[in-house]
C-alpha atoms as a PDB file:
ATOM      1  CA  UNK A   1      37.341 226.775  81.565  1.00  0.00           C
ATOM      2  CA  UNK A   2      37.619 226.652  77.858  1.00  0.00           C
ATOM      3  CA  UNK A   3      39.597 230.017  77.868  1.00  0.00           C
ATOM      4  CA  UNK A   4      41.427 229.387  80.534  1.00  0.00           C
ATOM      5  CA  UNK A   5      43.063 226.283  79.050  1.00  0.00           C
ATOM      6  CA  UNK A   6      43.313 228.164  75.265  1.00  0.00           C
ATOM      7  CA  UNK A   7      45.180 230.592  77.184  1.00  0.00           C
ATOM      8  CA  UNK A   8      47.336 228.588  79.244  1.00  0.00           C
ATOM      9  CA  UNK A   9      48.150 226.651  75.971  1.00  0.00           C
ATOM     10  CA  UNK A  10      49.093 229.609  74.475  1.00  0.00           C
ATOM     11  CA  UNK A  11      51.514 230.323  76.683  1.00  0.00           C
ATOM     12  CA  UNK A  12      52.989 227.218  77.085  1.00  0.00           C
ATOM     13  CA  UNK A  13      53.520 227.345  73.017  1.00  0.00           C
ATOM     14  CA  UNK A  14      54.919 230.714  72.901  1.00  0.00           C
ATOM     15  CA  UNK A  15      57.426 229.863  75.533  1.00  0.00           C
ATOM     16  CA  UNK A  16      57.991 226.629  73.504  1.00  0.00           C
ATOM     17  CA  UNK A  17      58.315 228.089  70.536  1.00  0.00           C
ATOM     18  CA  UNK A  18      60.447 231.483  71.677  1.00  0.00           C
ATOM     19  CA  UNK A  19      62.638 228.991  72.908  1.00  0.00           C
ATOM     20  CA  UNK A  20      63.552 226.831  69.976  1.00  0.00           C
ATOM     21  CA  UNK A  21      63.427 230.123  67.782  1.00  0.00           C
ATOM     22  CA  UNK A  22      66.284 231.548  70.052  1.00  0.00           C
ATOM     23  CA  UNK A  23      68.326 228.001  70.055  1.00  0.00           C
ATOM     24  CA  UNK A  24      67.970 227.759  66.776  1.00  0.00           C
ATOM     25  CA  UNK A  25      68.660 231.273  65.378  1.00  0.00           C
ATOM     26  CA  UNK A  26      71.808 231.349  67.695  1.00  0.00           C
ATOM     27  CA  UNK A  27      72.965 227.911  66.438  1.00  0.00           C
ATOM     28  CA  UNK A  28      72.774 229.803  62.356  1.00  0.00           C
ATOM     29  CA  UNK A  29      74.537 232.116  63.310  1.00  0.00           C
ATOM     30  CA  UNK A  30      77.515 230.643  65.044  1.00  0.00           C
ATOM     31  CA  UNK A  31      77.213 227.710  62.098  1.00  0.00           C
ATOM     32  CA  UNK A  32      77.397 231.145  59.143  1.00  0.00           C
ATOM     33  CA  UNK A  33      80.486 232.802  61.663  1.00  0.00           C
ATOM     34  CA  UNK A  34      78.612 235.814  63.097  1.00  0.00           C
ATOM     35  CA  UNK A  35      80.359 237.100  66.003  1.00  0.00           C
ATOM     36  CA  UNK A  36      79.349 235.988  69.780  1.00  0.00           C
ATOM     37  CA  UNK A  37      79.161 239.966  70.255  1.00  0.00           C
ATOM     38  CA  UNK A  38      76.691 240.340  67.849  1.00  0.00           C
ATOM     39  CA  UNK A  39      74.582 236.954  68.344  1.00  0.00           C
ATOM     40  CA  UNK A  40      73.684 238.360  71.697  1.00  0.00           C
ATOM     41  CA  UNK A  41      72.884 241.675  70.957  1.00  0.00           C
ATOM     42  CA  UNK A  42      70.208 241.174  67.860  1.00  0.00           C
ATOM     43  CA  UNK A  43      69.745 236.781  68.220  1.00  0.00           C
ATOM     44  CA  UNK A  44      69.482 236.074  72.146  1.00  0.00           C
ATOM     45  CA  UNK A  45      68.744 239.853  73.260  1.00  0.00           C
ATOM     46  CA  UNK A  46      65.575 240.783  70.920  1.00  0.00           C
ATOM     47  CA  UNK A  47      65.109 236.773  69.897  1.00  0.00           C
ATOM     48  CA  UNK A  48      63.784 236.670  73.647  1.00  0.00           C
ATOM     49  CA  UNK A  49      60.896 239.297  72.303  1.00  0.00           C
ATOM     50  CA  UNK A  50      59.769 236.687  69.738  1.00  0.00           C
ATOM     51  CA  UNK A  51      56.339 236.127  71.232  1.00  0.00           C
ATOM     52  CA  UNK A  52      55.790 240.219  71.970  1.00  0.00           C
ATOM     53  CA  UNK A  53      56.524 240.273  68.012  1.00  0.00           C
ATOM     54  CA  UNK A  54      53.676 237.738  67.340  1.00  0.00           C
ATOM     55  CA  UNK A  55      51.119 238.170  69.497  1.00  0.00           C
ATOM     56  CA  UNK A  56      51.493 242.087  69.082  1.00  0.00           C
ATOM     57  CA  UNK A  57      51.421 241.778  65.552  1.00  0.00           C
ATOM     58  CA  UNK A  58      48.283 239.341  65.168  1.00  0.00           C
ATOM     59  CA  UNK A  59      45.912 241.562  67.837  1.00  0.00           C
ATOM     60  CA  UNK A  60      46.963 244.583  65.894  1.00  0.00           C
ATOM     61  CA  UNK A  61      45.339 242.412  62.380  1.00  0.00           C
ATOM     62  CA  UNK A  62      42.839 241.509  64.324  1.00  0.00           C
ATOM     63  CA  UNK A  63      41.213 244.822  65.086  1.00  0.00           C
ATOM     64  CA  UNK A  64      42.789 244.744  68.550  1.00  0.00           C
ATOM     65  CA  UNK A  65      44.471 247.524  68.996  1.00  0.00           C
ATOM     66  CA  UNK A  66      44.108 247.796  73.233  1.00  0.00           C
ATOM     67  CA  UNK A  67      45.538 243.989  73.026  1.00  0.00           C
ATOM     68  CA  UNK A  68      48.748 244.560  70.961  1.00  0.00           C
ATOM     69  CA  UNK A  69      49.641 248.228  72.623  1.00  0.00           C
ATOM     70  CA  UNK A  70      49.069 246.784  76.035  1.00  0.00           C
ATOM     71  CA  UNK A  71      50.980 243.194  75.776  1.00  0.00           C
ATOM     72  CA  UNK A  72      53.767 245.615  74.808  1.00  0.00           C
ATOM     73  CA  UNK A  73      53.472 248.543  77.828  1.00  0.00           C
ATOM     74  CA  UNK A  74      52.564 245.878  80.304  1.00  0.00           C
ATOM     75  CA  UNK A  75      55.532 243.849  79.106  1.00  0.00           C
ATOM     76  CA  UNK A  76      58.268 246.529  79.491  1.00  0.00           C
ATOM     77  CA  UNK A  77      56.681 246.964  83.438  1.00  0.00           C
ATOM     78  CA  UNK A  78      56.596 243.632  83.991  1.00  0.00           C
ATOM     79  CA  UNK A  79      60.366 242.471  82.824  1.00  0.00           C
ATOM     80  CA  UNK A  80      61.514 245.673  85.271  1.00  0.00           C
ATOM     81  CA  UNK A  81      58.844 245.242  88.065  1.00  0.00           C
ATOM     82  CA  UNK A  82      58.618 241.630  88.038  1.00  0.00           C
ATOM     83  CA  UNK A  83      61.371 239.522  86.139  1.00  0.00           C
ATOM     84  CA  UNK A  84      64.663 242.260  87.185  1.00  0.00           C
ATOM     85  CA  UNK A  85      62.660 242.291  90.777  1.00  0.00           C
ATOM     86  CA  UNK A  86      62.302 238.050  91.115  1.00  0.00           C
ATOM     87  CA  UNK A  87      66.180 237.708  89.515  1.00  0.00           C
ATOM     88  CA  UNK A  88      67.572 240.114  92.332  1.00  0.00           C
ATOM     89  CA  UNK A  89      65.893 238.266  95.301  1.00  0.00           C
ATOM     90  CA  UNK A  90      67.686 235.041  93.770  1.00  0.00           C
ATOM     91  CA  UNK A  91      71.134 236.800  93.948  1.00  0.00           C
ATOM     92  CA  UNK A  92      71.762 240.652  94.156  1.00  0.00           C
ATOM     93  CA  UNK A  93      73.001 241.810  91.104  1.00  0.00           C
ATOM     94  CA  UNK A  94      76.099 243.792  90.836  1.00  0.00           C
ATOM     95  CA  UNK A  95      76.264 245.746  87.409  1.00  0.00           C
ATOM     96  CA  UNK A  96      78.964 248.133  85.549  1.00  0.00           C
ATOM     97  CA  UNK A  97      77.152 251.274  85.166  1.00  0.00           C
ATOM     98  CA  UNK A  98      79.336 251.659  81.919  1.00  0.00           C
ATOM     99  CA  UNK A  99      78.153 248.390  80.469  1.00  0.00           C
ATOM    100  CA  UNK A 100      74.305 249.397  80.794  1.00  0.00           C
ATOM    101  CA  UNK A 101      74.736 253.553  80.504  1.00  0.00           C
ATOM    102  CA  UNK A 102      74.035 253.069  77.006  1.00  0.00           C
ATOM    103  CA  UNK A 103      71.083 250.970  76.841  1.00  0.00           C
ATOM    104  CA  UNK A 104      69.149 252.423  79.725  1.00  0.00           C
ATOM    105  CA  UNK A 105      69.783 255.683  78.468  1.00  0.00           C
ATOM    106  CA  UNK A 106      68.330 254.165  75.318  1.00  0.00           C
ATOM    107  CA  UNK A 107      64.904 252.495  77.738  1.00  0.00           C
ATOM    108  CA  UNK A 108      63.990 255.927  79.506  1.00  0.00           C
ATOM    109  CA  UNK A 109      64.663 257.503  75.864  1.00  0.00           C
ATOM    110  CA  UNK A 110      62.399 255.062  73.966  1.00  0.00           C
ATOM    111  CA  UNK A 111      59.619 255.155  77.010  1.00  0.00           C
ATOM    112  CA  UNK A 112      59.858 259.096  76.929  1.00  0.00           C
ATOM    113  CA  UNK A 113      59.289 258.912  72.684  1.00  0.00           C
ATOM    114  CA  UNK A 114      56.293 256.634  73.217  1.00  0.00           C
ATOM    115  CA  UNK A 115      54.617 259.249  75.841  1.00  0.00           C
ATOM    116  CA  UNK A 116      55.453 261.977  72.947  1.00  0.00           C
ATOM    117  CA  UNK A 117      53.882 260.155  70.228  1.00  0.00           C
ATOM    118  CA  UNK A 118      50.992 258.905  72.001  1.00  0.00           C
ATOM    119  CA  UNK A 119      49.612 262.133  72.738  1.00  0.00           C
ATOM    120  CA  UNK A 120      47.873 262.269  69.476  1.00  0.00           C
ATOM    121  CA  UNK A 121      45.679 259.635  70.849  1.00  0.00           C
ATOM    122  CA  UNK A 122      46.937 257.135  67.983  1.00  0.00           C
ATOM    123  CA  UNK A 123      50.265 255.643  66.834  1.00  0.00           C
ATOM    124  CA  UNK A 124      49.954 255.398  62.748  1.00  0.00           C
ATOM    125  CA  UNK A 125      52.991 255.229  59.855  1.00  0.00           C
ATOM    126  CA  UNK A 126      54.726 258.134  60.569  1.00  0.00           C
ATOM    127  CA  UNK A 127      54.914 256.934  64.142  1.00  0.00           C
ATOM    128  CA  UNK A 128      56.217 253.358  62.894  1.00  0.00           C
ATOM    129  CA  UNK A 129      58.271 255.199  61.140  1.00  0.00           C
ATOM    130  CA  UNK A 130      60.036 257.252  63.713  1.00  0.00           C
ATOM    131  CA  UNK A 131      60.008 254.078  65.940  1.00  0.00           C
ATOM    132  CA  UNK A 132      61.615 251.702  63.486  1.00  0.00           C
ATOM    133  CA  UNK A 133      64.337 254.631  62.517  1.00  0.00           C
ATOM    134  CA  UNK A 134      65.461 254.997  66.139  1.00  0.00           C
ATOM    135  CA  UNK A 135      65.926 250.934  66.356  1.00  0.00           C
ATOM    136  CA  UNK A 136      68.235 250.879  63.581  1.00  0.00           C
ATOM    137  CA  UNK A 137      69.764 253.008  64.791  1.00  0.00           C
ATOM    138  CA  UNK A 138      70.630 251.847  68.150  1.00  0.00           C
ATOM    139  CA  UNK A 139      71.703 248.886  66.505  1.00  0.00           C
ATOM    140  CA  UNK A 140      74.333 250.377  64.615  1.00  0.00           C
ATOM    141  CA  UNK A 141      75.574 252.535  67.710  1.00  0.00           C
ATOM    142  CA  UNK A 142      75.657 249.529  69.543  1.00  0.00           C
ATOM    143  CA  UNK A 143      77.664 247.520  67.178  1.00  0.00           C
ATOM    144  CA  UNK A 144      79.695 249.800  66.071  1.00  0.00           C
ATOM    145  CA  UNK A 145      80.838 251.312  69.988  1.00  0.00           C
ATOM    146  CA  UNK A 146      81.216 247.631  71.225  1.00  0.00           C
ATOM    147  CA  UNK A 147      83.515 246.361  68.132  1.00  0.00           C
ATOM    148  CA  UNK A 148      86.119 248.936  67.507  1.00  0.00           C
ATOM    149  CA  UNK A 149      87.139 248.321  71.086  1.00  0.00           C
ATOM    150  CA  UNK A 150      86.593 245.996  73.944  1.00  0.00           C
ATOM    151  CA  UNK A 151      84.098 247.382  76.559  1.00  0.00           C
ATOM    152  CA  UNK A 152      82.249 246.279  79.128  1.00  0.00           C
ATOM    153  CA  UNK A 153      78.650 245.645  77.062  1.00  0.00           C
ATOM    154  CA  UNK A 154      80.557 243.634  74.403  1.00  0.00           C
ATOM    155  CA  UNK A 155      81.149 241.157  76.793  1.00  0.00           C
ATOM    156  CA  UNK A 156      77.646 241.242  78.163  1.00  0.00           C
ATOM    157  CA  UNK A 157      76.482 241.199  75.177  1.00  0.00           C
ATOM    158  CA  UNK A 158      78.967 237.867  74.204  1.00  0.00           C
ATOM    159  CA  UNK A 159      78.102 236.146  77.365  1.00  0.00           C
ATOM    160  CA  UNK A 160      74.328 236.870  76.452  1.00  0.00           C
ATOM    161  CA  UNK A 161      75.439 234.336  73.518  1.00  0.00           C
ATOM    162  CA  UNK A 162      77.534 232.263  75.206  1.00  0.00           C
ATOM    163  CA  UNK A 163      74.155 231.343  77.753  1.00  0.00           C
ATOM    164  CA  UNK A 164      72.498 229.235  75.394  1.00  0.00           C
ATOM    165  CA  UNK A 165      73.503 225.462  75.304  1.00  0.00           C
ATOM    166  CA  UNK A 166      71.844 222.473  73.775  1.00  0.00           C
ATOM    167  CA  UNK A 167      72.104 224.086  70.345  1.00  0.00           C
ATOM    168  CA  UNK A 168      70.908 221.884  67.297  1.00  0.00           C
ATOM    169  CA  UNK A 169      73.562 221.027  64.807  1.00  0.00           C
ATOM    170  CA  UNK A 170      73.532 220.431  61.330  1.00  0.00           C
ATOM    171  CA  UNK A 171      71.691 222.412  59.412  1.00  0.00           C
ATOM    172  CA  UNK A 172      68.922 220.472  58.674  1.00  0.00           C
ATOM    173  CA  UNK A 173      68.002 220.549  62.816  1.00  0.00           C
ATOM    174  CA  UNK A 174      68.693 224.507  62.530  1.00  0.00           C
ATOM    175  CA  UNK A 175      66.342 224.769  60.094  1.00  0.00           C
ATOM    176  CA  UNK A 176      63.517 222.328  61.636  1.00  0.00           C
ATOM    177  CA  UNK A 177      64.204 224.046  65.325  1.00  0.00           C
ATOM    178  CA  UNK A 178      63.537 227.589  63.525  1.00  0.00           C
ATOM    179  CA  UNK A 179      60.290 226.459  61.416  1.00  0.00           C
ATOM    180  CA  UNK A 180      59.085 224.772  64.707  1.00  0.00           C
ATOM    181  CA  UNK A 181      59.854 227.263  67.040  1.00  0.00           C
ATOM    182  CA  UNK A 182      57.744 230.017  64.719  1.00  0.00           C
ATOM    183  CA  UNK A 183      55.019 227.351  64.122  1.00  0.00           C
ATOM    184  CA  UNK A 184      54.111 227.119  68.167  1.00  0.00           C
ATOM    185  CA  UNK A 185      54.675 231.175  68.494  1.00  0.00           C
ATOM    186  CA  UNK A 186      51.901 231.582  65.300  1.00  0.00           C
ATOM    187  CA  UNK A 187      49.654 228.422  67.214  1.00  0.00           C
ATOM    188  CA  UNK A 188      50.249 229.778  70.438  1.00  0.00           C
ATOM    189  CA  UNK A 189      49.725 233.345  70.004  1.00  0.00           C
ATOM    190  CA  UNK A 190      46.167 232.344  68.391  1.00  0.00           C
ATOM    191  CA  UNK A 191      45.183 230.468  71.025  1.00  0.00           C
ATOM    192  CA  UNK A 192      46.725 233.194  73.585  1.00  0.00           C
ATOM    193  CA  UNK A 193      44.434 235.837  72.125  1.00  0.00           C
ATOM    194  CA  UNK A 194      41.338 233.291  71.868  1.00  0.00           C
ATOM    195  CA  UNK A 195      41.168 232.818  75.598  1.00  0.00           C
ATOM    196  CA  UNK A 196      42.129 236.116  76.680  1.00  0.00           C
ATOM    197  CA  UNK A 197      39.686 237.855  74.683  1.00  0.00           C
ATOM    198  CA  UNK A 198      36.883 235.215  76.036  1.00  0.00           C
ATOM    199  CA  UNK A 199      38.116 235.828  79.516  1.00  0.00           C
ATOM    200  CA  UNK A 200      38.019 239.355  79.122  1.00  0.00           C
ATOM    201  CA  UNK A 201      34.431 239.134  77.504  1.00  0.00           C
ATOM    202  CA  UNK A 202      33.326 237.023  80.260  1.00  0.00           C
ATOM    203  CA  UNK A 203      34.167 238.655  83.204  1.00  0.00           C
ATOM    204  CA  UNK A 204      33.734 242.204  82.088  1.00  0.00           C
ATOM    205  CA  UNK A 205      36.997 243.057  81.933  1.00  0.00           C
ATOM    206  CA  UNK A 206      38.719 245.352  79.187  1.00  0.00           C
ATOM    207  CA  UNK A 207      41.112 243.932  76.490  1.00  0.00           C
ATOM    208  CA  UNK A 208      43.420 246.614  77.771  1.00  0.00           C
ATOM    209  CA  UNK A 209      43.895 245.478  81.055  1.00  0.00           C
ATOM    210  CA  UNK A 210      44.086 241.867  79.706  1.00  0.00           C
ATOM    211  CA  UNK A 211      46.545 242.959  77.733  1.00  0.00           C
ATOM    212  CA  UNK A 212      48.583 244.990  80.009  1.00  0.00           C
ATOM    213  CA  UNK A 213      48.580 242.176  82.394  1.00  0.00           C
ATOM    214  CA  UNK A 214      48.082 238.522  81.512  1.00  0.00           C
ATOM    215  CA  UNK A 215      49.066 238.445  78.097  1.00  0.00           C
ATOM    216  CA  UNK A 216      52.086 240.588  79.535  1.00  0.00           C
ATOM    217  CA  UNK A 217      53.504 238.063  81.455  1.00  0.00           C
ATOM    218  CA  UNK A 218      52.468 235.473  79.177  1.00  0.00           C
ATOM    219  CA  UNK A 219      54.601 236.411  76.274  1.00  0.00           C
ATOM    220  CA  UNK A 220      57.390 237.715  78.688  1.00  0.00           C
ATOM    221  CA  UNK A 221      58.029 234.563  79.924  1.00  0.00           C
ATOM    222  CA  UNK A 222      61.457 233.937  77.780  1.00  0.00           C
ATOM    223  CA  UNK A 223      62.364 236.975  79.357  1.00  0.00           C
ATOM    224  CA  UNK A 224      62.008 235.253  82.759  1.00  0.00           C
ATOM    225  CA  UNK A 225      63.951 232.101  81.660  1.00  0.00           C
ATOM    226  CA  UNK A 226      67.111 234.029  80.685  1.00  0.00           C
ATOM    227  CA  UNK A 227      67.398 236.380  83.567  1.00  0.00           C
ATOM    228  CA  UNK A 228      66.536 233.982  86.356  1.00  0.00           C
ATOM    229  CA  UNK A 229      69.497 231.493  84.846  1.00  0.00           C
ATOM    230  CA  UNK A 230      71.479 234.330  84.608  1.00  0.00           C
ATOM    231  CA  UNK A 231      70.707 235.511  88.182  1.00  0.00           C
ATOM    232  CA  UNK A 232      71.584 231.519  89.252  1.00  0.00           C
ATOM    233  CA  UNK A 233      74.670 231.415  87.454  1.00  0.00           C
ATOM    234  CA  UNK A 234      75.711 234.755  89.287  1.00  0.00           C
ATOM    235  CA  UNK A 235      75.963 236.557  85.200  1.00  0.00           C
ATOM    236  CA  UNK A 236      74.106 239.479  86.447  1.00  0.00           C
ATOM    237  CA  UNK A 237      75.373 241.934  83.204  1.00  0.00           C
ATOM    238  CA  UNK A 238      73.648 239.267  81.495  1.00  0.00           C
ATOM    239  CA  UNK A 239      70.171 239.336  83.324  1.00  0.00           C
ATOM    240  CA  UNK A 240      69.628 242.908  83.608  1.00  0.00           C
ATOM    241  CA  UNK A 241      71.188 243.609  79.747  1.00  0.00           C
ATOM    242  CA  UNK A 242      68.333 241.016  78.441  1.00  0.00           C
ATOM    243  CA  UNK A 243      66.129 243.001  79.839  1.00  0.00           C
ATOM    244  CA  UNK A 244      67.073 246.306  78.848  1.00  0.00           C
ATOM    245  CA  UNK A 245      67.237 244.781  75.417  1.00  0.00           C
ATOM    246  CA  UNK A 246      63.909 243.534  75.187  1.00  0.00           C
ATOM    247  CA  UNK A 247      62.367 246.713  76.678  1.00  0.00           C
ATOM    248  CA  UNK A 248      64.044 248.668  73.707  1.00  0.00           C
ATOM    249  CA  UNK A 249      63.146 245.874  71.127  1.00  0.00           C
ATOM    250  CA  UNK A 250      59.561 245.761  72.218  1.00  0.00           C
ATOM    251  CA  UNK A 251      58.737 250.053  71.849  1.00  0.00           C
ATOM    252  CA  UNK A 252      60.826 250.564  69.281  1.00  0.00           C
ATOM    253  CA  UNK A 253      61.238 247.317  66.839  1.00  0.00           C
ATOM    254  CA  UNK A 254      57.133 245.386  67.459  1.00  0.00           C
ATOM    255  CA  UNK A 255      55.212 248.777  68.031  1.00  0.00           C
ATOM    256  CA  UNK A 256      57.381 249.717  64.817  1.00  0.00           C
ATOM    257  CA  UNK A 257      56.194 246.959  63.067  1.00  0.00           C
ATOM    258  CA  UNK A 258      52.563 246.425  64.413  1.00  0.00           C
ATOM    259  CA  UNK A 259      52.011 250.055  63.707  1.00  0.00           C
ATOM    260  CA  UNK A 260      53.454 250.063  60.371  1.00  0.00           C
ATOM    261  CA  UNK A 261      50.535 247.122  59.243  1.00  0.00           C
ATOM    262  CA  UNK A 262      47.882 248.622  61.129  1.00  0.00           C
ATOM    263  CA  UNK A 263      47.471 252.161  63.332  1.00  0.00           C
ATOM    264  CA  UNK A 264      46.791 251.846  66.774  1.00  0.00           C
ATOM    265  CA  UNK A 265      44.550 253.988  68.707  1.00  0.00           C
ATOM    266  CA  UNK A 266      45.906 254.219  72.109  1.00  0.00           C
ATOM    267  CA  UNK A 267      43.543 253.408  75.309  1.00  0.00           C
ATOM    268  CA  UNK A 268      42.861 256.221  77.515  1.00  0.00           C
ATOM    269  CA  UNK A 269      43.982 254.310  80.450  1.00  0.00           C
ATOM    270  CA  UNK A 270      47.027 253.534  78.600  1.00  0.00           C
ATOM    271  CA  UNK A 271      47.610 257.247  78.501  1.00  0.00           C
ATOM    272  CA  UNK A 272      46.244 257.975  82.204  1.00  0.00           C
ATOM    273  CA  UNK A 273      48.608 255.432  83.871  1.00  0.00           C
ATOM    274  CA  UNK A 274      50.375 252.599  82.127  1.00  0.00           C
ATOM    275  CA  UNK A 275      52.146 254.393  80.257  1.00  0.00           C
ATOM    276  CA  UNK A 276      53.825 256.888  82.999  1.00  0.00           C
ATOM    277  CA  UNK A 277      54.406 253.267  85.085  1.00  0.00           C
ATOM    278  CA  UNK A 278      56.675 251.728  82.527  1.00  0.00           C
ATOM    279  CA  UNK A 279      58.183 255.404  82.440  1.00  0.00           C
ATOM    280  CA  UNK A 280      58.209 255.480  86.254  1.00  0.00           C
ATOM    281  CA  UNK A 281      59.584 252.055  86.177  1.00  0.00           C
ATOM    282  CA  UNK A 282      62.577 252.835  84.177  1.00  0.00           C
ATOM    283  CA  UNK A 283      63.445 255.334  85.172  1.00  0.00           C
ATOM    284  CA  UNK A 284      63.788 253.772  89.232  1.00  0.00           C
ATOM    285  CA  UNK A 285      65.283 250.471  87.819  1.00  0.00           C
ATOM    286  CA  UNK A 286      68.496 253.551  86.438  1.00  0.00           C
ATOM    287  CA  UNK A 287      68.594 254.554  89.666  1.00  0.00           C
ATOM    288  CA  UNK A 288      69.129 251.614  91.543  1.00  0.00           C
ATOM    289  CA  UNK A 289      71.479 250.865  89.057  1.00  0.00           C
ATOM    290  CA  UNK A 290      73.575 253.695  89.397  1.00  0.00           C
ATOM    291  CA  UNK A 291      73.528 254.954  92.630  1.00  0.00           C
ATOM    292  CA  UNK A 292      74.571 251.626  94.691  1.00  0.00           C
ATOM    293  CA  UNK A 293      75.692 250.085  91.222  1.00  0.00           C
ATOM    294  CA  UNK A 294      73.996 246.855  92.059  1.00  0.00           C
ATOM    295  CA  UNK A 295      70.371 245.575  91.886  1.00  0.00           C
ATOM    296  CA  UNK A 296      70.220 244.698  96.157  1.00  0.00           C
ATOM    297  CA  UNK A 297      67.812 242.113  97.387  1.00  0.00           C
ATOM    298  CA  UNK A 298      65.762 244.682  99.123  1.00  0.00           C
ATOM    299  CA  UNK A 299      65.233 246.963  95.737  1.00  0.00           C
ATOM    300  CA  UNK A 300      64.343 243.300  94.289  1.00  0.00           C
ATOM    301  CA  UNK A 301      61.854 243.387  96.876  1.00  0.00           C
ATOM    302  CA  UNK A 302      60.542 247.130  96.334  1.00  0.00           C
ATOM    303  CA  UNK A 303      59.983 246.377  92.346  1.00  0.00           C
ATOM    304  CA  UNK A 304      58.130 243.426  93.284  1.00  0.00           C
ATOM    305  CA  UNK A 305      56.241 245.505  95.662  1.00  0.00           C
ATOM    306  CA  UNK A 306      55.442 247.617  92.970  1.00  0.00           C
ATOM    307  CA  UNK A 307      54.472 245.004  90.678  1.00  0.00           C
ATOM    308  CA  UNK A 308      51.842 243.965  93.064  1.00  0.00           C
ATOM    309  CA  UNK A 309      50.701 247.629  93.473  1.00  0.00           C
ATOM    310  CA  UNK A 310      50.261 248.282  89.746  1.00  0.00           C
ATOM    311  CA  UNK A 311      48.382 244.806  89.586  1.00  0.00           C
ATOM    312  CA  UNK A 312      46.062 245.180  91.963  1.00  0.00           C
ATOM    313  CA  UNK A 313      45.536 248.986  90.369  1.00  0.00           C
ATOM    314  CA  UNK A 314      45.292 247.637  87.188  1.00  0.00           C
ATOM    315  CA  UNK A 315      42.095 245.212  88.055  1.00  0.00           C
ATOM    316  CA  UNK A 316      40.376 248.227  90.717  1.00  0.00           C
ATOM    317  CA  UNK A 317      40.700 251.638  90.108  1.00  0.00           C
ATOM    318  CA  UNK A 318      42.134 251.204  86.469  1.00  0.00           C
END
C-alpha cells in the first residue's frame, strides 16, 4: 500500500508540476516577445515532456538504467497507442498531411536511429551525442521552414501556444509558477521511482516492464491533458502535433541528456520487442495519417486495441 500511494503521489506531482512548468514557461515567453510559432514548438510541444526529462534523468543517476530507457520507449507507445488512440474516439481527427510530413518523418527517423544505436547493447556519449545533434537540428529545420513562410505546421505549432490559458502574470508569479512547477516534478519523480521500484520488488516484476508501462503513462500524462482538450475543442493539428513532438523530444532530447550523465545498458527485452512496438507504432499512426488523412474513430479504436495487446504482452510473455 505504501508504494502504491508513493507512486500515485508521484504522479499526481509530476502532472502538477508539468503543468505549472508549461503555464509558466509559456507566460516568459510571451511576457520577453518570443513568437506564438515558436512558444509552441520548443515551450508547450517538448514543455509537455517535462516529467520524461526528470524522471528519466534521476533513474539513469540512480543506477537505473531499465527504468529511465523504458519510461522513455514505453512513453513514445503509449502517447501513439493510447493518448492519439483515446483523443480520436472523442472526435476523429482530420490532419494536413503537409503540416505533420515533417515531424513524422522526423518520429519513424528518430525510432529507426534508436534501433541502430541500440544494437551495441548500450547507449553511452557518443550515442548522446548523435542523439542531442539530430535534436538541434530538427529544431532549426523546423524554425527556420515554418518562419520564412506561412505553412500549415506554423499554425499548428501557434495554436499549440495559443491552447494554454490561465497564464500567471507579472513576473514575480512567472517566476514562482516555474520554481514550483520544477519543485513537484523533482518531489514527484522521487516518489514515482520509490514506489515503482518497491512494486516492482514486491511482486517480482522487472524495472523494465515497470518502466515501460506504469511509469510510462505516469509521466505521459501532460501528454494526455493537451491532446484530449485539443480533441474536445475539435484542434486536431494540435493533438496529434503534441504528440509527434514529444515522441521526438523524448528519443532524441532526454535519452540525449540521460545518456550524456550516465550510459545506459539497454534491456534485452527492450531490444526483443519494445523497441520494434514504438517502431511498429509509428510507423501505423503515418499511415493512418496519410492514407485517409484523418485519425477515424475506428483506427482510434485499433491503437487502443493495440495498446491493450502490448499491455497484456508486456506483463505475460514479456
Amino acid at each position: 500500500m505504501l508504494y502504491g500511494l508513493s507512486l500515485l503521489a508521484g504522479i499526481a506531482l509530476l502532472t502538477l508540476g508539468g503543468e505549472a512548468l508549461i503555464r509558466g514557461a509559456v507566460a516568459g515567453a510571451r511576457r520577453m516577445g518570443v513568437s506564438p510559432l515558436l512558444t509552441g514548438l520548443v515551450v508547450v510541444g517538448f514543455g509537455t515532456s517535462a516529467p520524461e526529462l526528470v524522471v528519466s534523468i534521476d533513474a539513469a543517476l540512480r543506477q537505473q538504467p531499465d527504468i529511465a530507457v523504458g519510461n522513455i520507449v514505453g512513453s513514445n507507445i503509449s502517447n501513439i497507442l493510447l493518448i492519439l488512440g483515446l483523443s480520436a474516439l472523442i472526435c476523429p481527427m482530420a490532419v494536413q498531411p503537409l503540416a505533420l510530413r515533417r515531424d513524422g518523418l522526423v518520429v519513424v527517423s528518430a525510432s529507426v536511429l534508436f534501433i541502430v544505436l541500440a544494437l551495441a547493447g548500450s547507449l553511452g556519449r557518443l550515442q548522446a551525442i548523435v542523439f542531442l545533434a539530430g535534436l538541434i537540428g530538427y529544431l532549426v529545420w523546423a524554425y527556420i521552414s515554418e518562419s520564412r513562410q506561412p505553412v500549415p505546421a506554423a499554425e499548428m505549432h501557434a495554436s499549440e501556444a495559443e491552447e494554454m490559458t490561465a497564464l500567471p502574470t507579472g513576473g514575480g508569479m512567472i517566476v514562482l509558477a516555474l520554481v514550483i512547477g520544477l519543485g513537484m516534478l523533482i518531489g514527484g519523480s522521487q516518489l514515482l521511482l520509490f514506489g515503482a521500484i518497491g512494486i516492482a520488488q514486491a511482486l517480482g516484476i522487472s524495472e523494465a516492464v515497470i518502466g515501460l508501462t506504469i511509469v510510462a503513462v505516469g509521466t505521459s500524462l501532460p501528454e494526455m491533458a493537451v491532446s484530449v482538450i485539443a480533441a474536445l475543442r475539435r484542434h486536431a493539428d494540435v493533438a496529434v502535433g503534441n504528440i509527434l513532438g514529444s515522441n521526438i523530444f523524448n528519443l532524441l532530447g532526454i535519452l540525449g541528456i540521460s545518456t550524456l550523465l550516465q550510459p545506459l545498458p539497454i534491456a534485452e527485452r527492450v531490444a526483443q520487442f519494445d523497441q520494434w512496438v514504438m517502431l511498429g507504432a509509428a510507423g501505423l499512426l503515418m499511415l493512418f495519417l496519410y492514407t485517409g488523412m484523418r485519425l477515424a474513430r475506428g483506427e482510434g479504436l485499433l491503437l487502443l486495441l493495440g495498446y491493450a495487446a502490448y499491455i497484456g504482452l508486456s506483463f505475460t510473455i514479456y
